[in-house]
Protein backbone atom coordinates (compact mmCIF):
# COMPACT_ATOMS: atom_id res chain seq x y z
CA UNK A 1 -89.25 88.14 -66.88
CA UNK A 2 -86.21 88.62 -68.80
CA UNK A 3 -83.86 91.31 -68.87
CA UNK A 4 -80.83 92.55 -70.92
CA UNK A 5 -77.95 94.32 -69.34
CA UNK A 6 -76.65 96.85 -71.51
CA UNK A 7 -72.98 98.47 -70.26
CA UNK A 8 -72.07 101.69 -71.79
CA UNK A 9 -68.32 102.05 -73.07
CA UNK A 10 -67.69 104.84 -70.29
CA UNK A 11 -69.09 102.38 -67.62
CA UNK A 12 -66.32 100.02 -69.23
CA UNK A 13 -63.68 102.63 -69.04
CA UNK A 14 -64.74 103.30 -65.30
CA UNK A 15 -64.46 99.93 -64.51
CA UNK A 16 -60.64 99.48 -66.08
CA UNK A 17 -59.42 102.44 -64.48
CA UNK A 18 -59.70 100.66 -61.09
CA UNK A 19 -58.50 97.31 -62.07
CA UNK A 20 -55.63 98.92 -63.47
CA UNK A 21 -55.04 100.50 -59.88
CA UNK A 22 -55.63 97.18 -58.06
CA UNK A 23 -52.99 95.32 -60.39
CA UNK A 24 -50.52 97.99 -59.83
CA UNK A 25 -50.64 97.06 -56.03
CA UNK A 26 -50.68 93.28 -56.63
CA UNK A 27 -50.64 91.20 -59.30
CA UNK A 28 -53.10 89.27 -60.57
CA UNK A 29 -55.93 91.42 -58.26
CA UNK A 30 -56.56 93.56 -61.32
CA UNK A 31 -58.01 90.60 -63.11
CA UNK A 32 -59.67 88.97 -59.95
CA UNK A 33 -61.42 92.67 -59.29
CA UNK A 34 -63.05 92.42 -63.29
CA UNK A 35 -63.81 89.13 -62.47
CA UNK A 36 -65.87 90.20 -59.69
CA UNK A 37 -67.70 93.09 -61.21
CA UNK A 38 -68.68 90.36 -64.23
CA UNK A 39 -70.06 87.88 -61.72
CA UNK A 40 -71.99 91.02 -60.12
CA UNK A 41 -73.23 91.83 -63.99
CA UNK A 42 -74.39 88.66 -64.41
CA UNK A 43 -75.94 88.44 -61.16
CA UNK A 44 -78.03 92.38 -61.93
CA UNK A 45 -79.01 90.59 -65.36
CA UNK A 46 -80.80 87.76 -63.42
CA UNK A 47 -83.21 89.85 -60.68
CA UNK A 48 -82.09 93.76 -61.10
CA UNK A 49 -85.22 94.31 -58.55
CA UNK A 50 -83.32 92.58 -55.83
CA UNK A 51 -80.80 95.46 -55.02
CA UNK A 52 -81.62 98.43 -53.57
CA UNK A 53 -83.39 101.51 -55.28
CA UNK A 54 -81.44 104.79 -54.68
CA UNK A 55 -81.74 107.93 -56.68
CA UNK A 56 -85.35 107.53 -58.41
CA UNK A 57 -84.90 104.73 -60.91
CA UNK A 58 -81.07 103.70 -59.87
CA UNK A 59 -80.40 100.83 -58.10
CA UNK A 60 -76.78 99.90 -56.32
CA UNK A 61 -75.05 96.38 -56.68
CA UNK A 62 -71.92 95.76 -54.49
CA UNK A 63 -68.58 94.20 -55.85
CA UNK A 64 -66.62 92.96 -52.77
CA UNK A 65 -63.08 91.99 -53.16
CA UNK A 66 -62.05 90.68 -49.55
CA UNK A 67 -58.29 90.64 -49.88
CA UNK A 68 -57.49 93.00 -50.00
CA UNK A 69 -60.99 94.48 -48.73
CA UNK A 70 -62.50 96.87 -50.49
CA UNK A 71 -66.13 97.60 -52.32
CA UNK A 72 -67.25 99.02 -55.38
CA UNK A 73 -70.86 100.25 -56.18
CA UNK A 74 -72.32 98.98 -59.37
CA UNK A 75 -75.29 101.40 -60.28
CA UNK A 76 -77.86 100.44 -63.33
């Protein structure tokens, strides 16, 4: 089956907000956390019904950064 992922322009701002915040600590991070959150995107696009259901019809994806460590919930 294929499926089209669709990201809304405030899911876009709420994703900048904390890149911004990672390359204020370190450079380069900020890119390297959108990076990450693409690759997760692209990943949702492929099998959305391999994450988790929460909340009804939500589902969670995690973005992982591990230096420094940190996650960040991707919900569709």
């Amino acid at each position: 089956m294929n499926y089209t992922l669709i990201v809304k322009p405030e899911a876009e701002l709420d994703t900048l907000k904390p890149a911004q915040w990672y390359e204020e600590k370190q450079e380069k991070l900020g890119i390297r956390f959108l990076d990450k959150v693409e690759e997760k995107l692209y990943l949702v696009s492929q099998n959305p019904l391999h994450y988790q259901a929460r909340y009804k019809a939500t589902r969670l994806a995690l973005v992982e950064l591990k230096n420094p460590p940190s996650l960040t919930v991707v919900m569709f």
